[in-house]
C-alpha atoms as a PDB file:
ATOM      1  CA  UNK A   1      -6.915   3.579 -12.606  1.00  0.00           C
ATOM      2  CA  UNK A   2      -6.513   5.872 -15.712  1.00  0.00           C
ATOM      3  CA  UNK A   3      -7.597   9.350 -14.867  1.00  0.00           C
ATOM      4  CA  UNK A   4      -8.898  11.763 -18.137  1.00  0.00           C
ATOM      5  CA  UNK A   5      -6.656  14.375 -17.216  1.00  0.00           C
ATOM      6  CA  UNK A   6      -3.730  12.141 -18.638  1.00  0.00           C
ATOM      7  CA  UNK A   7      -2.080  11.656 -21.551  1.00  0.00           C
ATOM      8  CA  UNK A   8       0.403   8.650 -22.892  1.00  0.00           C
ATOM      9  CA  UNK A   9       2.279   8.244 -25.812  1.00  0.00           C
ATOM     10  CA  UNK A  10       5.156   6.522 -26.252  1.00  0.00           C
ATOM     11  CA  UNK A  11       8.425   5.933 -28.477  1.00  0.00           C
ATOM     12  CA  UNK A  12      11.028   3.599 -29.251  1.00  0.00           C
ATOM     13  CA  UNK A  13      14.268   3.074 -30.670  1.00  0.00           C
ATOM     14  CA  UNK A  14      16.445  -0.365 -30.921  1.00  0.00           C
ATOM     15  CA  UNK A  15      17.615   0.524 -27.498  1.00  0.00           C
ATOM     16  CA  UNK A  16      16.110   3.003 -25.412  1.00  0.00           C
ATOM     17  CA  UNK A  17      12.057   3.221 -25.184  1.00  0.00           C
ATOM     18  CA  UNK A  18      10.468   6.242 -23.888  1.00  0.00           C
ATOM     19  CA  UNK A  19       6.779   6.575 -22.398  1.00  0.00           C
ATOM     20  CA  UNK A  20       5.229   9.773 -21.428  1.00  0.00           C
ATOM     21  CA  UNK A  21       2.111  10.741 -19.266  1.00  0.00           C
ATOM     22  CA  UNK A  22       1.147  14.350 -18.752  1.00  0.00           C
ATOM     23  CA  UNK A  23      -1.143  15.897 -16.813  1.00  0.00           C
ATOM     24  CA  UNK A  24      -3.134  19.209 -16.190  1.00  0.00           C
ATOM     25  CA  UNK A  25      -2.110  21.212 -12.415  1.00  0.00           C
ATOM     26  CA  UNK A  26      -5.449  23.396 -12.220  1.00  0.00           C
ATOM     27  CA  UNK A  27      -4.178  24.338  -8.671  1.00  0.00           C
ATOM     28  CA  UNK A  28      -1.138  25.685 -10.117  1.00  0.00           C
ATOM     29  CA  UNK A  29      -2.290  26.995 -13.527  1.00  0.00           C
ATOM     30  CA  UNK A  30      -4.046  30.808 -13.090  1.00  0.00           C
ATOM     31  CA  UNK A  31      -6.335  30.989 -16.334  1.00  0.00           C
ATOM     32  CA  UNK A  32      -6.723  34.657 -16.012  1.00  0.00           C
ATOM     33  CA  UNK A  33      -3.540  35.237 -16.232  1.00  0.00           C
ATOM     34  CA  UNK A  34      -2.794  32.942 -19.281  1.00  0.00           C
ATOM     35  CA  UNK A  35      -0.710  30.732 -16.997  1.00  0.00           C
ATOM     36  CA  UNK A  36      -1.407  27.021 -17.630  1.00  0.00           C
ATOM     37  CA  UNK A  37       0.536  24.146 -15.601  1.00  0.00           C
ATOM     38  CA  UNK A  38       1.305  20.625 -17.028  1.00  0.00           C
ATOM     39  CA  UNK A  39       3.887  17.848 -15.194  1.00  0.00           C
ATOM     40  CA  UNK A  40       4.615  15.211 -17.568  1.00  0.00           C
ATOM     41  CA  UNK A  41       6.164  11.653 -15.945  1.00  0.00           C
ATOM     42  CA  UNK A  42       8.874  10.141 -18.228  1.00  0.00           C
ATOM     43  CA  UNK A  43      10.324   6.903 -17.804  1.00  0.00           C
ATOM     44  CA  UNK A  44      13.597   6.108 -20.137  1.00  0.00           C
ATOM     45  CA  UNK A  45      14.198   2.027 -20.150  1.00  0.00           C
ATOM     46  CA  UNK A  46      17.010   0.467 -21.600  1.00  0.00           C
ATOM     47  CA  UNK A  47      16.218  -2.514 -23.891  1.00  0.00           C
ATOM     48  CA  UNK A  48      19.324  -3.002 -25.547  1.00  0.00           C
ATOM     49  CA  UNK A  49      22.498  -4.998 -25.050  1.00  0.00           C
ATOM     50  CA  UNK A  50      24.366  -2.323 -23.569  1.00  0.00           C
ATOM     51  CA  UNK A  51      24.875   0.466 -20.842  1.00  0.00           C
ATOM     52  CA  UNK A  52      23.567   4.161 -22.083  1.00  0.00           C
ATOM     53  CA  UNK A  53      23.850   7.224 -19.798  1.00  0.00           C
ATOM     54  CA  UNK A  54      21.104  10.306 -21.046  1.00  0.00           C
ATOM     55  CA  UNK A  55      23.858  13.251 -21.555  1.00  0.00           C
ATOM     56  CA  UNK A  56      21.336  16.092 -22.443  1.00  0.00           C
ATOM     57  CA  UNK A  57      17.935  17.378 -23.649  1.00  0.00           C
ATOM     58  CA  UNK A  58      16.338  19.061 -26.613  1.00  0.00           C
ATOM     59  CA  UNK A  59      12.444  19.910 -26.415  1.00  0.00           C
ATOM     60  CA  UNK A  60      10.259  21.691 -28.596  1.00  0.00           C
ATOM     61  CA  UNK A  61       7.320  23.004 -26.765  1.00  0.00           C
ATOM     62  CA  UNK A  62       4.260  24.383 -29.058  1.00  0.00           C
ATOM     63  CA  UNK A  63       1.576  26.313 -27.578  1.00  0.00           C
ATOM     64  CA  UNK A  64      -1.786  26.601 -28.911  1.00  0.00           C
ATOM     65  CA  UNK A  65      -0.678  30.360 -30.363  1.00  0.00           C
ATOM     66  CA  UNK A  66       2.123  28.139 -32.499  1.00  0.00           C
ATOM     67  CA  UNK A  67       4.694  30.159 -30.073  1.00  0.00           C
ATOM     68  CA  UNK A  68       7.262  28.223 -29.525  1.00  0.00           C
ATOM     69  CA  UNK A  69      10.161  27.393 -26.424  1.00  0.00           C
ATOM     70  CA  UNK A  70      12.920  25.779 -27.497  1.00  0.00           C
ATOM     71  CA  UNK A  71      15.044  24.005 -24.557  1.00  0.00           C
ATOM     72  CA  UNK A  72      18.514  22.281 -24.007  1.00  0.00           C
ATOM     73  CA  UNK A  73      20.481  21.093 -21.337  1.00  0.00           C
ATOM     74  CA  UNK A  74      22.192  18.855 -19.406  1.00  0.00           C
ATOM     75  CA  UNK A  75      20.564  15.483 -18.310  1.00  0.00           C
ATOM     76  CA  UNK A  76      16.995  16.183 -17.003  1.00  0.00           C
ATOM     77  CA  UNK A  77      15.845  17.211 -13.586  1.00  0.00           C
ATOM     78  CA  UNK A  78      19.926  17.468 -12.432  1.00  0.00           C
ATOM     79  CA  UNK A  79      20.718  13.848 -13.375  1.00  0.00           C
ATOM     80  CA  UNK A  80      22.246  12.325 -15.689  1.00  0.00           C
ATOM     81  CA  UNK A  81      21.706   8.866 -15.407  1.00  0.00           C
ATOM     82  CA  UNK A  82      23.133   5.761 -16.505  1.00  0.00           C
ATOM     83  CA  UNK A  83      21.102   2.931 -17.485  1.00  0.00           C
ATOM     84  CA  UNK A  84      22.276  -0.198 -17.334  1.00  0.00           C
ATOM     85  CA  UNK A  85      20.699  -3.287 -19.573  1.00  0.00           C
ATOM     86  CA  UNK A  86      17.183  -3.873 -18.457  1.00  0.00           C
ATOM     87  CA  UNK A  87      16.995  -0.690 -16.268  1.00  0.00           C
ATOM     88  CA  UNK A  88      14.658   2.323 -16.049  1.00  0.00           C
ATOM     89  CA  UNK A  89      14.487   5.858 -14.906  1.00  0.00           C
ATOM     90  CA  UNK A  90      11.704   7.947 -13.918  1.00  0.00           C
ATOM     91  CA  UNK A  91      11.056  11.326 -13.156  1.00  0.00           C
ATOM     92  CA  UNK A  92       8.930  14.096 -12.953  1.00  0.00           C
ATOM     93  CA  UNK A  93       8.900  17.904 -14.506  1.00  0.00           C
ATOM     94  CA  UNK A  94       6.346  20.507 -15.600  1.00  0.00           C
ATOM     95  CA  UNK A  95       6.073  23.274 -17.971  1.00  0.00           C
ATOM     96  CA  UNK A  96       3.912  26.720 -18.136  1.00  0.00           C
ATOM     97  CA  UNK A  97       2.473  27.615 -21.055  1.00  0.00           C
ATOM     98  CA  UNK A  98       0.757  30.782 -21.781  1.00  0.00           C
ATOM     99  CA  UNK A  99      -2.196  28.721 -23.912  1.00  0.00           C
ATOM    100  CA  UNK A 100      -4.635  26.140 -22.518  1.00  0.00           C
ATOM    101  CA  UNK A 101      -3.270  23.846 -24.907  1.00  0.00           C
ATOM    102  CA  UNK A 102      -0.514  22.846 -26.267  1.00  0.00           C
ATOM    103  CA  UNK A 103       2.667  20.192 -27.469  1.00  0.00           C
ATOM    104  CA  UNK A 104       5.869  18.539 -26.235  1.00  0.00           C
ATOM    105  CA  UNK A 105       7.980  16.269 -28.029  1.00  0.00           C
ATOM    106  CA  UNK A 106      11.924  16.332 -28.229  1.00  0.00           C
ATOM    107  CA  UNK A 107      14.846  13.566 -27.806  1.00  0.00           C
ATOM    108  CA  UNK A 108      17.662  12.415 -25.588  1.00  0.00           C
ATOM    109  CA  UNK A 109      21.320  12.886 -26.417  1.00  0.00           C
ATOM    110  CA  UNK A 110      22.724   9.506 -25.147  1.00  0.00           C
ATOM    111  CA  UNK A 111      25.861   8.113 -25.096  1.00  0.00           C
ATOM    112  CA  UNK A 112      27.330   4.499 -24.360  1.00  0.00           C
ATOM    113  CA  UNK A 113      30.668   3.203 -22.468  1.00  0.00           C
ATOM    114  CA  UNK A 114      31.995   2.876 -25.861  1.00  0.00           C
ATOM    115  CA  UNK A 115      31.561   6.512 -26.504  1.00  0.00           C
ATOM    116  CA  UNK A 116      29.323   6.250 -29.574  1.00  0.00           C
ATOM    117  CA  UNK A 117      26.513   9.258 -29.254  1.00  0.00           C
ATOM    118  CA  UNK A 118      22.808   8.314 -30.581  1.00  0.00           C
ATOM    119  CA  UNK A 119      19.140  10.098 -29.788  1.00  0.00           C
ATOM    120  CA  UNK A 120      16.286   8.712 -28.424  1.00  0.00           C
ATOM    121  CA  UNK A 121      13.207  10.487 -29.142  1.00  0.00           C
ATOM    122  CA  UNK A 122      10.587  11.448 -26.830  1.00  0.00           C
ATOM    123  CA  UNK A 123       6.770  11.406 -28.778  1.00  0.00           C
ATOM    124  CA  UNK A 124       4.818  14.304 -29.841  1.00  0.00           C
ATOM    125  CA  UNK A 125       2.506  14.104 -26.611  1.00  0.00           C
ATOM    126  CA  UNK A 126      -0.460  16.270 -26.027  1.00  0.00           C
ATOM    127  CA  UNK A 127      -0.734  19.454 -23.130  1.00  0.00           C
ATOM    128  CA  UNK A 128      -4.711  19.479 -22.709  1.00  0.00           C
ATOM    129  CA  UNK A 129      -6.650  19.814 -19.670  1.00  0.00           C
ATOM    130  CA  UNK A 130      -9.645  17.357 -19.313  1.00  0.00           C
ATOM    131  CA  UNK A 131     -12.164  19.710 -19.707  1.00  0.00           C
ATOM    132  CA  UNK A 132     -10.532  20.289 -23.405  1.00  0.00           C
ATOM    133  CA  UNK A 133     -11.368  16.585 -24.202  1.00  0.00           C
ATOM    134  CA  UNK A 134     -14.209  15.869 -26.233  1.00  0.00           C
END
């Protein structure tokens, strides 16, 4: 059952496809103090005709302000994983931001056995609560 407080996009590239679902954490979030909580689910599967192991991160988070947090790192949530053929990953993050509202999108640095480096971007994908939706 699709709840309204989520949001899906998703992206592809020859090999890797990447789908997104994020969702609003009013329990967490503290309007008055312009704190607003988001997890967003991300599952990386490997389509192509060869292993591919995510080395790092780049995201560009936008808030409704047009501030913007720039992040990279290594893997994502401590991992680095390596997908083989016809495998998947999932897992689970959040972000703050200090806006109701707001943007994610960014890629994947990934890297096969053979040592050749490629991205894999991850979709401009929404931040909105589901009161926000009209």
């Amino acid at each position: 059952m699709r709840t309204p407080d989520t949001n899906r996009q998703e992206t592809r590239t020859p090999e890797i496809d990447v789908r997104v679902k994020s969702t609003y954490i009013p329990e967490r979030s503290q309007p008055a103090e312009k704190r607003y909580v988001y997890a967003y689910t991300i599952t990386i599967a490997n389509h192509g005709d060869r292993p591919a192991q995510l080395v790092s991160r780049h995201w560009l988070i936008k808030d409704a302000d047009d501030g913007v947090q720039e992040v990279k790192g290594a893997g994502v949530v401590g991992e680095q994983p390596r997908l083989e053929p016809g495998e998947d990953f999932t897992y689970t993050s959040g972000v703050v931001l200090s806006t109701q509202t707001g943007t994610m999108q960014g890629s994947y640095q990934m890297r096969t056995d053979e040592g050749e480096s490629f991205d894999a971007p991850v979709p401009l994908f929404a931040l909105v609560p589901p009161h926000s939706i009209h």
